[in-house]
C-alpha atoms as a PDB file:
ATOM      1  CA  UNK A   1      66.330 -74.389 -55.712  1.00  0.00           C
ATOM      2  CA  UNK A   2      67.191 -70.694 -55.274  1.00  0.00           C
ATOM      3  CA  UNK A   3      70.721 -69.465 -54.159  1.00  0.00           C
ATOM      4  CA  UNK A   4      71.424 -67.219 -51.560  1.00  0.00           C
ATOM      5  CA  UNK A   5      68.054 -67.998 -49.569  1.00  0.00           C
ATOM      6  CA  UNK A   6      69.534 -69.111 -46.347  1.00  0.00           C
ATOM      7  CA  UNK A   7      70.690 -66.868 -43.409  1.00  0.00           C
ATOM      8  CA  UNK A   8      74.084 -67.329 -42.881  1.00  0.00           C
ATOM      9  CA  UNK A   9      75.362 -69.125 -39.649  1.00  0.00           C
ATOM     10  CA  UNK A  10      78.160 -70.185 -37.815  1.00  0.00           C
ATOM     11  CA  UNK A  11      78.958 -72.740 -34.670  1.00  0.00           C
ATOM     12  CA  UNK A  12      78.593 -71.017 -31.378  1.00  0.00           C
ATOM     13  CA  UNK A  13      79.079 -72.152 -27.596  1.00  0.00           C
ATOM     14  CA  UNK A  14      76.054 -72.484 -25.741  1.00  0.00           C
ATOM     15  CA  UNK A  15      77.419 -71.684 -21.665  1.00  0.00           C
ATOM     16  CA  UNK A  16      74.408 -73.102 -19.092  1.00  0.00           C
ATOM     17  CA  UNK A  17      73.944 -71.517 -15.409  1.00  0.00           C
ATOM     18  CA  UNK A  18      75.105 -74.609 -14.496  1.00  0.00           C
ATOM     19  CA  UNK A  19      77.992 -74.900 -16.312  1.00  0.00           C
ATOM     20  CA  UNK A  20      77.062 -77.575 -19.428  1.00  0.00           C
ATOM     21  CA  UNK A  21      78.377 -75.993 -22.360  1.00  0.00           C
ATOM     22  CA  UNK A  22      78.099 -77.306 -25.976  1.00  0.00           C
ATOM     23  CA  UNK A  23      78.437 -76.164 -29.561  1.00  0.00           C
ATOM     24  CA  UNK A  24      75.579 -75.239 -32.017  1.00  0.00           C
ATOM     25  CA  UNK A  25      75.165 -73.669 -35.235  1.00  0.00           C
ATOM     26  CA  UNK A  26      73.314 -70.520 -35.319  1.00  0.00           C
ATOM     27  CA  UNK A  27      72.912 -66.915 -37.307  1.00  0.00           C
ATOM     28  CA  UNK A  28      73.411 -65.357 -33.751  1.00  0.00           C
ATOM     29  CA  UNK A  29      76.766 -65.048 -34.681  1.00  0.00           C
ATOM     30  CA  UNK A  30      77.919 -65.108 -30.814  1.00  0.00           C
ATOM     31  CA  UNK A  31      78.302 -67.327 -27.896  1.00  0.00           C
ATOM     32  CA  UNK A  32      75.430 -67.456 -25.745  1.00  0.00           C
ATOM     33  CA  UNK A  33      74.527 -67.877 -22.474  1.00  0.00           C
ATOM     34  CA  UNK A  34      71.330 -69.294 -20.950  1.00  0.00           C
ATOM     35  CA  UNK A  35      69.765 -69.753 -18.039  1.00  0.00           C
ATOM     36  CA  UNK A  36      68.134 -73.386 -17.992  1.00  0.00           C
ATOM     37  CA  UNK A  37      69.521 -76.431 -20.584  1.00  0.00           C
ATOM     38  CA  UNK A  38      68.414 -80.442 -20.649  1.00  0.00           C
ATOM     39  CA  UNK A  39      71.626 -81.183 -18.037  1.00  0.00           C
ATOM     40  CA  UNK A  40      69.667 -79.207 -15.324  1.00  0.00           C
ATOM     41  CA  UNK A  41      65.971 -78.744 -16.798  1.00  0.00           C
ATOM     42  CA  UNK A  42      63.254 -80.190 -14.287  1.00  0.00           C
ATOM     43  CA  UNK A  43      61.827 -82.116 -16.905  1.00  0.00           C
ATOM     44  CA  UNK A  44      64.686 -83.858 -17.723  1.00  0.00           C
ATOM     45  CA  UNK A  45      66.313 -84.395 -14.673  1.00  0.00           C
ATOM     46  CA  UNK A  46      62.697 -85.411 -12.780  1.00  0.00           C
ATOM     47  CA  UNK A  47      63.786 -82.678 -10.285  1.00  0.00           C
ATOM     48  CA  UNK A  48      61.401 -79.645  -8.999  1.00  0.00           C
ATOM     49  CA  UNK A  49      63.674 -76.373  -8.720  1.00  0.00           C
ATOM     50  CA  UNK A  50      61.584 -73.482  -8.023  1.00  0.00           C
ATOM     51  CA  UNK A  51      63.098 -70.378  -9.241  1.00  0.00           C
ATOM     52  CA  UNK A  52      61.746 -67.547  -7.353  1.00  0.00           C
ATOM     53  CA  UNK A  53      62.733 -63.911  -8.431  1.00  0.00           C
ATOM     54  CA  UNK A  54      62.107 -61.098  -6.052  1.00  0.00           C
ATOM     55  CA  UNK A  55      60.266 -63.603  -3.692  1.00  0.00           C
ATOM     56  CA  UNK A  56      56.973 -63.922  -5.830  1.00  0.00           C
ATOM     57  CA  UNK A  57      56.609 -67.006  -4.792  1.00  0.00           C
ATOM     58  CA  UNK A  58      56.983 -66.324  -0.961  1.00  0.00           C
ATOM     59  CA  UNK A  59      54.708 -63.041  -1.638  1.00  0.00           C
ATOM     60  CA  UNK A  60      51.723 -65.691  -3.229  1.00  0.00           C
ATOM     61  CA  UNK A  61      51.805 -68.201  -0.466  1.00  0.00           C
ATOM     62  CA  UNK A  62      51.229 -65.398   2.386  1.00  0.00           C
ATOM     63  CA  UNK A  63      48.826 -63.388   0.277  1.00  0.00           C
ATOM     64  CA  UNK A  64      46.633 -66.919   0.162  1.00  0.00           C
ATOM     65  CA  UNK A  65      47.526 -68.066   3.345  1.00  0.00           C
ATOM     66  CA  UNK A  66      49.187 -71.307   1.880  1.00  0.00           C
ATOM     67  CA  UNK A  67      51.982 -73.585   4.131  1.00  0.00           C
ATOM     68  CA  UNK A  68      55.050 -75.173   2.796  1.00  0.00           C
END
């Protein structure tokens, strides 16, 4: 096997919107920070969260005349 091949990486904190936070190994080679993780993911947690940005969603329903 060659030498040398792989990136380099390092462990890194992971920080969720929600506030989970756990270590991983990446080539990032800084924390990050993310939005959605599998403590507070819908599909995980069997919960519907609707994130609406700038009211999109809102904007849909009255352009189609849909109800809540």
């Amino acid at each position: 096997m060659k030498s040398n091949t792989h990136p380099n990486s390092k462990e890194v904190t992971v920080t969720c919107s929600c506030g989970n936070a756990f270590v991983t190994r990446t080539t990032a080679m800084r924390d990050l920070s993310i939005d959605v993780c599998s403590q507070c993911h819908p599909f995980y947690t069997g919960k519907q969260k609707v994130v609406d940005t700038a009211g999109r969603v809102d904007k849909f329903r009255q352009k189609y005349g849909l109800k809540r």
